[in-house]
PDB file of N, CA and C in Angstrom:
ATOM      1  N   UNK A   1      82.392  72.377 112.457  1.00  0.00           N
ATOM      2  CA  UNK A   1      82.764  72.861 113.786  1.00  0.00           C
ATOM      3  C   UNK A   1      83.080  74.348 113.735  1.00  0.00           C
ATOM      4  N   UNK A   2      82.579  75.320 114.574  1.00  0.00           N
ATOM      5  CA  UNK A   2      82.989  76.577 114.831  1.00  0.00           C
ATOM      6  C   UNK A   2      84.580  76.474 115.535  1.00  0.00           C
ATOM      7  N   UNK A   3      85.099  76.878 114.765  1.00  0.00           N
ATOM      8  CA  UNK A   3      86.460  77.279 115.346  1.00  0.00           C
ATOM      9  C   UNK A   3      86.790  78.934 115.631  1.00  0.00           C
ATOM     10  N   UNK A   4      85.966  79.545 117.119  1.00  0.00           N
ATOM     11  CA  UNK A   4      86.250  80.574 117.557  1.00  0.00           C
ATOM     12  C   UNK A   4      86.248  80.693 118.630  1.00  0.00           C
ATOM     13  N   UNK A   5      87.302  81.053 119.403  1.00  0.00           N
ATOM     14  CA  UNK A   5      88.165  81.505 120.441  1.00  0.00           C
ATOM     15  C   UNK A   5      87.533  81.776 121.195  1.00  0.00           C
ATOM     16  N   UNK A   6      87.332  81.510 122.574  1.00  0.00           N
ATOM     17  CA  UNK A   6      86.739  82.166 123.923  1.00  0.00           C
ATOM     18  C   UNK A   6      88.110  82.991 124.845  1.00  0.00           C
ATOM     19  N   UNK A   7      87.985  84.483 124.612  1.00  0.00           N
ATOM     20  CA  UNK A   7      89.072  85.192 125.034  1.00  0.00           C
ATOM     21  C   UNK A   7      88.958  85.858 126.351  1.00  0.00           C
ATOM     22  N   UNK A   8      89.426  86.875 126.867  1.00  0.00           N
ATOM     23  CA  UNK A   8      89.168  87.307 127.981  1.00  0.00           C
ATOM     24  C   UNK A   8      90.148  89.022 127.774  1.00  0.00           C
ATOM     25  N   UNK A   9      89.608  90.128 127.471  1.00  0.00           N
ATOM     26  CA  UNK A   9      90.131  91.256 127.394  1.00  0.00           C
ATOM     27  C   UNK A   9      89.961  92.075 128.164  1.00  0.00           C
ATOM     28  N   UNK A  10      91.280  92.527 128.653  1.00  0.00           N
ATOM     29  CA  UNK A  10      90.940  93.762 129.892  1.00  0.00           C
ATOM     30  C   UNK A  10      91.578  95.208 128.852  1.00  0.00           C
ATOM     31  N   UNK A  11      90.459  95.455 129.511  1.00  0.00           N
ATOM     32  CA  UNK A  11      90.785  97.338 129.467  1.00  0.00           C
ATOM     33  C   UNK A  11      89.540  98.317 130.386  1.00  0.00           C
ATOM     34  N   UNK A  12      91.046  99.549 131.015  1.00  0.00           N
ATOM     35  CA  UNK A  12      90.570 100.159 132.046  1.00  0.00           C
ATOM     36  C   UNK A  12      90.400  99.143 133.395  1.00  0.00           C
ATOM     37  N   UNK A  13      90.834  98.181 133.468  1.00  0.00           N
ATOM     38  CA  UNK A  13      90.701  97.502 134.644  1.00  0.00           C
ATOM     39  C   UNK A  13      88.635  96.734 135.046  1.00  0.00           C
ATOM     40  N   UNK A  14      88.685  96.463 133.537  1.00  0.00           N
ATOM     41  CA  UNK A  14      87.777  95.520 133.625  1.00  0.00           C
ATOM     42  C   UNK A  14      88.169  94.610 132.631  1.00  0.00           C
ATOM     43  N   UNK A  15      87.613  93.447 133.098  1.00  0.00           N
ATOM     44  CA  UNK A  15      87.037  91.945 131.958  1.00  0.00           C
ATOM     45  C   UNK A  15      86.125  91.975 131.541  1.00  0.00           C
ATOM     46  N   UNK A  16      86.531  92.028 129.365  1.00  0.00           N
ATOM     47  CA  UNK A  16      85.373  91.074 128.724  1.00  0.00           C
ATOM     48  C   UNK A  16      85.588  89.915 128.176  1.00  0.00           C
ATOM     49  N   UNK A  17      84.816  89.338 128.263  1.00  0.00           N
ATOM     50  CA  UNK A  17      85.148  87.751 127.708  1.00  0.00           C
ATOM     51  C   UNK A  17      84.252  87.793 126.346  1.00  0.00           C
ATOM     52  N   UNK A  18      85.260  87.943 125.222  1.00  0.00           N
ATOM     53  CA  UNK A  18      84.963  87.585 124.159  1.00  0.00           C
ATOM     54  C   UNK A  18      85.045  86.249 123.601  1.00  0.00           C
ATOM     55  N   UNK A  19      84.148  86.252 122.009  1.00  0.00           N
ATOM     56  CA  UNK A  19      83.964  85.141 121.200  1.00  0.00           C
ATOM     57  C   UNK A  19      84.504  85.881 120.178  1.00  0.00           C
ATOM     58  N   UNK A  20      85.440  84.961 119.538  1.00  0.00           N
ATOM     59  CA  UNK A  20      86.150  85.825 118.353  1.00  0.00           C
ATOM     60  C   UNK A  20      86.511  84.575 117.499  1.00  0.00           C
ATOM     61  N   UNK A  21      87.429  84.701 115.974  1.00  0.00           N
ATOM     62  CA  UNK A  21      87.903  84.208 115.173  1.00  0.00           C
ATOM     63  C   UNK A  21      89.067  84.075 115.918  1.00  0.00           C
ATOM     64  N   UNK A  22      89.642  83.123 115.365  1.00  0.00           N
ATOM     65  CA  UNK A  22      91.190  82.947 115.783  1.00  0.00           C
ATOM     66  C   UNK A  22      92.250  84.235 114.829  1.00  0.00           C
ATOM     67  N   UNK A  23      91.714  84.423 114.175  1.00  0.00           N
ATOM     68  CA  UNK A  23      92.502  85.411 113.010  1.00  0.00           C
ATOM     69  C   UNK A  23      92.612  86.892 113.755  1.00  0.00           C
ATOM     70  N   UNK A  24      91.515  87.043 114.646  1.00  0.00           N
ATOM     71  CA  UNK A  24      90.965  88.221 115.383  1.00  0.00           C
ATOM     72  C   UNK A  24      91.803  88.623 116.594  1.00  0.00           C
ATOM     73  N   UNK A  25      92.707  87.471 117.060  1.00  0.00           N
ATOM     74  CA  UNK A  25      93.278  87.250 118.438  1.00  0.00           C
ATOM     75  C   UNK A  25      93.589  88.524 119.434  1.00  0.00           C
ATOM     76  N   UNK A  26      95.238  88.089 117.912  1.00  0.00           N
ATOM     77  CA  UNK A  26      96.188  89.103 118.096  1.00  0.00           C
ATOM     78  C   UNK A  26      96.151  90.589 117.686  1.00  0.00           C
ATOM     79  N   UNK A  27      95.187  91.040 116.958  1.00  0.00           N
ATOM     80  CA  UNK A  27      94.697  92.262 116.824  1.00  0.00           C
ATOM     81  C   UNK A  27      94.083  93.011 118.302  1.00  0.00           C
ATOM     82  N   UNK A  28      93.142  92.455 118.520  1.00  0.00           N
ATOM     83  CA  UNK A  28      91.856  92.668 119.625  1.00  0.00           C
ATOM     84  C   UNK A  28      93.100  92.726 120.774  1.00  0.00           C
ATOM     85  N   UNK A  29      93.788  91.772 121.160  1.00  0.00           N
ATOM     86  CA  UNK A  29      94.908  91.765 122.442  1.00  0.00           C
ATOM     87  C   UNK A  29      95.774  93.294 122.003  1.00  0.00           C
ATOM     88  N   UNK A  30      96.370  93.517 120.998  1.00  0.00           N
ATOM     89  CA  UNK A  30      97.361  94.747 120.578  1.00  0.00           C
ATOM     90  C   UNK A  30      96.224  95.680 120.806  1.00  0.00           C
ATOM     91  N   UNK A  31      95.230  95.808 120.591  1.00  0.00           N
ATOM     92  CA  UNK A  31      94.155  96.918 120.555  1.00  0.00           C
ATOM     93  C   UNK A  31      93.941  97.437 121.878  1.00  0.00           C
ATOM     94  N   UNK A  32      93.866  96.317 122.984  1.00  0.00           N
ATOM     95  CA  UNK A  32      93.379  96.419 123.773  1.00  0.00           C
ATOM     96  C   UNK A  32      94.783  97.340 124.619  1.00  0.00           C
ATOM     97  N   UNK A  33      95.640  96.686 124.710  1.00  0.00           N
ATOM     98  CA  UNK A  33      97.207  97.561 125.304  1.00  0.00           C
ATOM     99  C   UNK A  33      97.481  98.857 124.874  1.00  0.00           C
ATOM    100  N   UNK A  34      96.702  98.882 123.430  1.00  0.00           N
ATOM    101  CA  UNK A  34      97.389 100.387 123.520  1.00  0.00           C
ATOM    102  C   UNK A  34      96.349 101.270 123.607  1.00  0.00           C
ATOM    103  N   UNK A  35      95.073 100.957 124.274  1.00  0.00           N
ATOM    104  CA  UNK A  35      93.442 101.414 124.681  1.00  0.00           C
ATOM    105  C   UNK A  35      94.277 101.571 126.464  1.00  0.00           C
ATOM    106  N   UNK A  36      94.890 100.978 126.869  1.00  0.00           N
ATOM    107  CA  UNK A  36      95.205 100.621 128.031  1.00  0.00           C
ATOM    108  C   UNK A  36      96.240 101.600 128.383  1.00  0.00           C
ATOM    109  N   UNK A  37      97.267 101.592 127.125  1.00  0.00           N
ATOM    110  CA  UNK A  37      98.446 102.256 127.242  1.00  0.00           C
ATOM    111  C   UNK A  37      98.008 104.399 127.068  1.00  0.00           C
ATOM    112  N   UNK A  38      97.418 104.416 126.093  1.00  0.00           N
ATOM    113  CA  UNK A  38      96.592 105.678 126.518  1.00  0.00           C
ATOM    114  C   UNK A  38      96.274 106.034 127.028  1.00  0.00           C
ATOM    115  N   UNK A  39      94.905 104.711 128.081  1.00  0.00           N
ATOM    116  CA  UNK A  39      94.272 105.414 129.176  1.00  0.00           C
ATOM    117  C   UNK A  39      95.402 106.223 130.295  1.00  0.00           C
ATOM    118  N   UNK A  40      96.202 105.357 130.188  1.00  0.00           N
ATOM    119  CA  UNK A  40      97.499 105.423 131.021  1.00  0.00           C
ATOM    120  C   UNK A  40      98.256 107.218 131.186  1.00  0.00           C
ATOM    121  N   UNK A  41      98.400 107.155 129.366  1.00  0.00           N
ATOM    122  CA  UNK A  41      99.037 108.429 129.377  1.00  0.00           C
ATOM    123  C   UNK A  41      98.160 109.790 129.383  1.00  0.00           C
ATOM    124  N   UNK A  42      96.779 109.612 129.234  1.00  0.00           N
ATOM    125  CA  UNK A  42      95.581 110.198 129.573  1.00  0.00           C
ATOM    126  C   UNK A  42      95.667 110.861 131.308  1.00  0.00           C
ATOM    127  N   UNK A  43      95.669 110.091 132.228  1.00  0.00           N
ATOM    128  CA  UNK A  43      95.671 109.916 133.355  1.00  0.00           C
ATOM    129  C   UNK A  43      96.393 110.171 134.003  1.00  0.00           C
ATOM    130  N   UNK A  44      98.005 110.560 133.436  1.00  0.00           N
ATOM    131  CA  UNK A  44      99.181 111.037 133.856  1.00  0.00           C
ATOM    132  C   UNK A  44      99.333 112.426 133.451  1.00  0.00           C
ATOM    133  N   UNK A  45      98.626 112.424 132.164  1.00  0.00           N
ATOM    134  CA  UNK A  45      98.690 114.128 131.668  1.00  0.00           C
ATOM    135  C   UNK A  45      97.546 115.412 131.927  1.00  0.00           C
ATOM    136  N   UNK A  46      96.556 114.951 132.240  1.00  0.00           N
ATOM    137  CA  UNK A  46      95.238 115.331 131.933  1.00  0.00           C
ATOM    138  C   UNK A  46      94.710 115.042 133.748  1.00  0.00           C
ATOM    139  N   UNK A  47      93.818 116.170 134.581  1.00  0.00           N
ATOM    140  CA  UNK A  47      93.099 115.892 135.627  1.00  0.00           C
ATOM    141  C   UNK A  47      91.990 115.221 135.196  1.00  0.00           C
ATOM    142  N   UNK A  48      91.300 113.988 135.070  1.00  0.00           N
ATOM    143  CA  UNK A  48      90.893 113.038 134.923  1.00  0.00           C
ATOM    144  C   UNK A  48      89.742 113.250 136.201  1.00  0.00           C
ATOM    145  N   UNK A  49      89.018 112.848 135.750  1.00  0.00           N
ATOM    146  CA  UNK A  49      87.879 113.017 136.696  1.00  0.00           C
ATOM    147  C   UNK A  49      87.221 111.585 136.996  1.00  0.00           C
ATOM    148  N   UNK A  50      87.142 110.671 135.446  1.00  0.00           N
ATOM    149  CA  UNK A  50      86.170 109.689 135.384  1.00  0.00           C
ATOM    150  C   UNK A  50      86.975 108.318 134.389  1.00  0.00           C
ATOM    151  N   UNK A  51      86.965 107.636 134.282  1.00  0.00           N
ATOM    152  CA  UNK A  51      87.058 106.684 133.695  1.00  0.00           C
ATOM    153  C   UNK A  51      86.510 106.846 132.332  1.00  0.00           C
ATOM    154  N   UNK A  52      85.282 106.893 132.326  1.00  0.00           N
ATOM    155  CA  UNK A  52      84.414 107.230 131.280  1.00  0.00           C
ATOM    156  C   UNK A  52      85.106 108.272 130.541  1.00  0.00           C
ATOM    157  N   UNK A  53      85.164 109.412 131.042  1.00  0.00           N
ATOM    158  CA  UNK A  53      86.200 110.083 130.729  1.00  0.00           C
ATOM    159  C   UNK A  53      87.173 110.105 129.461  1.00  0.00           C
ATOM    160  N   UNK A  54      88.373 108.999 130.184  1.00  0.00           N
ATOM    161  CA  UNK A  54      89.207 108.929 129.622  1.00  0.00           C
ATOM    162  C   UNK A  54      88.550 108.011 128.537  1.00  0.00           C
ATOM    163  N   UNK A  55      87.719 107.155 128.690  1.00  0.00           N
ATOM    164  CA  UNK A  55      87.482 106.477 127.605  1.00  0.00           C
ATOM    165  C   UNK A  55      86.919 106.900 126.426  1.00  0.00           C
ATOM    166  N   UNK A  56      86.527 108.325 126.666  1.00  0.00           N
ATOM    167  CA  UNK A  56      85.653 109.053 125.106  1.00  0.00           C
ATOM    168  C   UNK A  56      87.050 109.862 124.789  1.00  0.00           C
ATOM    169  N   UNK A  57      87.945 109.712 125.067  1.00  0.00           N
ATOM    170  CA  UNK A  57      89.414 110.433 124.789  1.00  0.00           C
ATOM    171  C   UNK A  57      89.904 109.954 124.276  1.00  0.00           C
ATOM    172  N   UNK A  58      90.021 108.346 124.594  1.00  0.00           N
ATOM    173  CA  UNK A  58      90.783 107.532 123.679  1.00  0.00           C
ATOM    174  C   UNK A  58      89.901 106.965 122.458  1.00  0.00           C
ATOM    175  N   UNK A  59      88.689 107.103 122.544  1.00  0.00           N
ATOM    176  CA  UNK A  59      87.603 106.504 121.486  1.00  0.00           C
ATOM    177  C   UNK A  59      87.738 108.145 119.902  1.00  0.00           C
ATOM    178  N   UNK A  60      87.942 109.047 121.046  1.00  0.00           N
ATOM    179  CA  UNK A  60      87.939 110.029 119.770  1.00  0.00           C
ATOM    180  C   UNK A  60      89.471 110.378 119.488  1.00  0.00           C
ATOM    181  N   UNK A  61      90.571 110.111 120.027  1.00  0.00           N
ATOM    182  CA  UNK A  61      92.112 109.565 119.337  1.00  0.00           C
ATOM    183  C   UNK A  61      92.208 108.217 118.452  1.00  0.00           C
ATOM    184  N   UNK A  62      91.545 107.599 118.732  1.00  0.00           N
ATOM    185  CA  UNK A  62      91.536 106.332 117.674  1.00  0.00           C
ATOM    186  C   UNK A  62      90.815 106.389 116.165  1.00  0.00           C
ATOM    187  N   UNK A  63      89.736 107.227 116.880  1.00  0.00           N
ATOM    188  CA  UNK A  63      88.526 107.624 115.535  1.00  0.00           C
ATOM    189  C   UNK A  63      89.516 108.255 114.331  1.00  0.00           C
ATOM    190  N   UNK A  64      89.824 109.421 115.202  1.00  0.00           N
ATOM    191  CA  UNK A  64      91.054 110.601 114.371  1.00  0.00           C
ATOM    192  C   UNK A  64      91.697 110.161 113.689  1.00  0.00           C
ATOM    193  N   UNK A  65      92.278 108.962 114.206  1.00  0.00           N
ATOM    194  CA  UNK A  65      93.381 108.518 113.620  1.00  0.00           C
ATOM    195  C   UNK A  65      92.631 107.783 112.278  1.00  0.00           C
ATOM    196  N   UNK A  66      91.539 107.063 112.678  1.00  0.00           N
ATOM    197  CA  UNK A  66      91.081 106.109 111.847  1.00  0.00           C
ATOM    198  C   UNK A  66      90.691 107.118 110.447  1.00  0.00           C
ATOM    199  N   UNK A  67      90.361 108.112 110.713  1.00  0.00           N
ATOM    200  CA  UNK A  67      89.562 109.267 109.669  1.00  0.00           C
ATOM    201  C   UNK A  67      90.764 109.903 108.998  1.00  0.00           C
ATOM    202  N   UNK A  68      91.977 110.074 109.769  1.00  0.00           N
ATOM    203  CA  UNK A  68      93.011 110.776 109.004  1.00  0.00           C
ATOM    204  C   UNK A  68      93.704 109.683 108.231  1.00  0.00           C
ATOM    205  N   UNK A  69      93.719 108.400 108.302  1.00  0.00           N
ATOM    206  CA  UNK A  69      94.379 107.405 107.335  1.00  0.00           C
ATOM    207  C   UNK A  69      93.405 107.299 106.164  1.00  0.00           C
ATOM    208  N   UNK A  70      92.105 107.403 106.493  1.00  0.00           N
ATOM    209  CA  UNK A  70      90.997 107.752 105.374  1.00  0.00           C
ATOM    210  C   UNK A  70      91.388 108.711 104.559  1.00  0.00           C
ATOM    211  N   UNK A  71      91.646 109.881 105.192  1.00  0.00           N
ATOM    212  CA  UNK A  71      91.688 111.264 104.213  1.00  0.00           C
ATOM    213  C   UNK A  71      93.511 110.982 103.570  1.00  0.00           C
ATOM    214  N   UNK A  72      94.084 110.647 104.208  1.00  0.00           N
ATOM    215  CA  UNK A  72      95.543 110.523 103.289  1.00  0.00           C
ATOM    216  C   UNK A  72      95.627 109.131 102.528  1.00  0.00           C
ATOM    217  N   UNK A  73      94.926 108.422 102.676  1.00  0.00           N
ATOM    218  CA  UNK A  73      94.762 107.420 101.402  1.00  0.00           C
ATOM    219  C   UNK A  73      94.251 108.242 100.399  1.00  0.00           C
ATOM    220  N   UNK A  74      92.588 108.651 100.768  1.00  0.00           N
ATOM    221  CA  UNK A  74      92.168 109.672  99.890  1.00  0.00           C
ATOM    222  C   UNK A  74      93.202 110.424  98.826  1.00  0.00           C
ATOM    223  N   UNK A  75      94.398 111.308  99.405  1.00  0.00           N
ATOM    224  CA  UNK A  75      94.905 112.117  98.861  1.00  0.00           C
ATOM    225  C   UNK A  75      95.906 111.657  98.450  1.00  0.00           C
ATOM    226  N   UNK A  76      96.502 110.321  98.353  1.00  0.00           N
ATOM    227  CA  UNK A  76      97.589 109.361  97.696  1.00  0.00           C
ATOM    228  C   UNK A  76      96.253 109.016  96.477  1.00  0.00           C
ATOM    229  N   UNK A  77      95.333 108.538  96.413  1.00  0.00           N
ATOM    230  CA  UNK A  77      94.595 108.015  94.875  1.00  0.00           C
ATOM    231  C   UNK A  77      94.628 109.201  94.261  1.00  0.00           C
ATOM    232  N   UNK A  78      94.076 110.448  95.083  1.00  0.00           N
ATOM    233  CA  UNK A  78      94.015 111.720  93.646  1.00  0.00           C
ATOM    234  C   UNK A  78      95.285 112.161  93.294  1.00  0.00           C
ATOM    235  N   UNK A  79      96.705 112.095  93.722  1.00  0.00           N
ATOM    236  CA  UNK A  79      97.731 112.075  93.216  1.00  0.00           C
ATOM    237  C   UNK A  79      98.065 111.271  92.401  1.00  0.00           C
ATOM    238  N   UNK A  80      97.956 109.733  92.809  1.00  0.00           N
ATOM    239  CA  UNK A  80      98.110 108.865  91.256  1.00  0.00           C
ATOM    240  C   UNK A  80      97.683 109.356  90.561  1.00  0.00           C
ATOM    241  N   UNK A  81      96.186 110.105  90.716  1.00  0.00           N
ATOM    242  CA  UNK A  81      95.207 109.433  89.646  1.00  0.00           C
ATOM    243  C   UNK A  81      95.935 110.481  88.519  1.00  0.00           C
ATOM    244  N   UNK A  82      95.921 111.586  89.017  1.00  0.00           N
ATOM    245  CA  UNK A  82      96.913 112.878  88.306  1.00  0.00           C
ATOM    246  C   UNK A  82      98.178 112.276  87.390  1.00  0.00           C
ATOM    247  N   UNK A  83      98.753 111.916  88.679  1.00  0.00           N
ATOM    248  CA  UNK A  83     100.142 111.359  87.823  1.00  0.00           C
ATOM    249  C   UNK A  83      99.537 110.299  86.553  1.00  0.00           C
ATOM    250  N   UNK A  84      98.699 109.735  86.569  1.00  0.00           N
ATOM    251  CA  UNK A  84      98.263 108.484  85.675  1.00  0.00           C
ATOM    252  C   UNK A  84      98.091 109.457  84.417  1.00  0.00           C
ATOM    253  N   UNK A  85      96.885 110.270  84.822  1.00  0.00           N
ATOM    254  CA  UNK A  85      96.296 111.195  83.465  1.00  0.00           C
ATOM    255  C   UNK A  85      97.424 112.176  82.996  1.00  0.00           C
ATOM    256  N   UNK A  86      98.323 112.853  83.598  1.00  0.00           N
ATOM    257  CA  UNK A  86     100.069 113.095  82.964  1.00  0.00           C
ATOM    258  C   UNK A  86     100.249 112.337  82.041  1.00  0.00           C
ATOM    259  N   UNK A  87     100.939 111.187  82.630  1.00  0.00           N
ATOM    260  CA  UNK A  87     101.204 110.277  81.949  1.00  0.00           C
ATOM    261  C   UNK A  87     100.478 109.991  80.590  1.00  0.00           C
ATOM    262  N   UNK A  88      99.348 109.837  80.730  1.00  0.00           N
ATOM    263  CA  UNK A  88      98.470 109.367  79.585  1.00  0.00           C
ATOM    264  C   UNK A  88      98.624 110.330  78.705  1.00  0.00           C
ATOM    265  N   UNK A  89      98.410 111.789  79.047  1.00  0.00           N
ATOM    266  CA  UNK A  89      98.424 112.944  77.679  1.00  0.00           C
ATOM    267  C   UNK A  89      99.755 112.996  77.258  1.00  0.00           C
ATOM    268  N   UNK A  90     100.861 112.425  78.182  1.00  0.00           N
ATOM    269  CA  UNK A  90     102.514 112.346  77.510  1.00  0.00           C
ATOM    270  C   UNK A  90     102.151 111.235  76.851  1.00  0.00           C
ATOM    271  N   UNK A  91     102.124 110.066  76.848  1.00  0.00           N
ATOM    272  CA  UNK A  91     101.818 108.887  75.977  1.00  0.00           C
ATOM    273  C   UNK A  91     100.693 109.660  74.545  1.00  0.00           C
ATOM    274  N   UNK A  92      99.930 110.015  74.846  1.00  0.00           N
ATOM    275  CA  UNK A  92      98.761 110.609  73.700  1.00  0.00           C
ATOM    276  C   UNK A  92      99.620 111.491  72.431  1.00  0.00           C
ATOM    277  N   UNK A  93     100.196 111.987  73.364  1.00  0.00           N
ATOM    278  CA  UNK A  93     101.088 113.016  72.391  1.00  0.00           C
ATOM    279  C   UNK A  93     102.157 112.446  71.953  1.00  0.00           C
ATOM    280  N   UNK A  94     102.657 111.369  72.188  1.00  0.00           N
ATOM    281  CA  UNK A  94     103.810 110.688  71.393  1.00  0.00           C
ATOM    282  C   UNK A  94     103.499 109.559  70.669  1.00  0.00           C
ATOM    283  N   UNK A  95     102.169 109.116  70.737  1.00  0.00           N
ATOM    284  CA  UNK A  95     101.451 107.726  69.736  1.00  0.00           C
ATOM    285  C   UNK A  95     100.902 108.827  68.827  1.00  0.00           C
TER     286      UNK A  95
END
């Protein structure tokens, strides 16, 4: 048996009716509010012309975000990796 969800998500003041995992729910619903909650603060801050609009605003604030957790993971491994190889030439030099 397929066990996946027939949902119903608004954002911007439309309905999609998704097919999803059950695991997927509560992500996709939080996603969608704060797609919603942006458009929001988009629309209050900004002369807004279009819907569309606001929606390539919030698509390239989410991206950003998505690309800058990329690049600072990035720059947390090459710090271990540093601290690791430290470490190792202090260990080298005392075996």
């Amino acid at each position: 048996m397929d066990n996946k969800l027939k949902i119903k998500i608004s954002i911007a003041d439309r309905v999609y009716p998704l097919t999803v995992d059950p695991a997927q729910e509560e992500g996709l619903r939080i996603a969608s509010k704060k797609i919603d909650a942006m458009i929001k603060q988009f629309e209050e801050n900004y002369a807004v012309r279009d819907k569309q609009d606001v929606l390539a605003m919030c698509a390239l604030q989410f991206a950003a975000m998505a690309e800058q957790t990329v690049i600072d993971r990035s720059s947390e491994i090459d710090d271990a990796v540093s601290r690791l190889r430290l470490l190792d030439d202090k260990l080298g030099n005392i075996l």
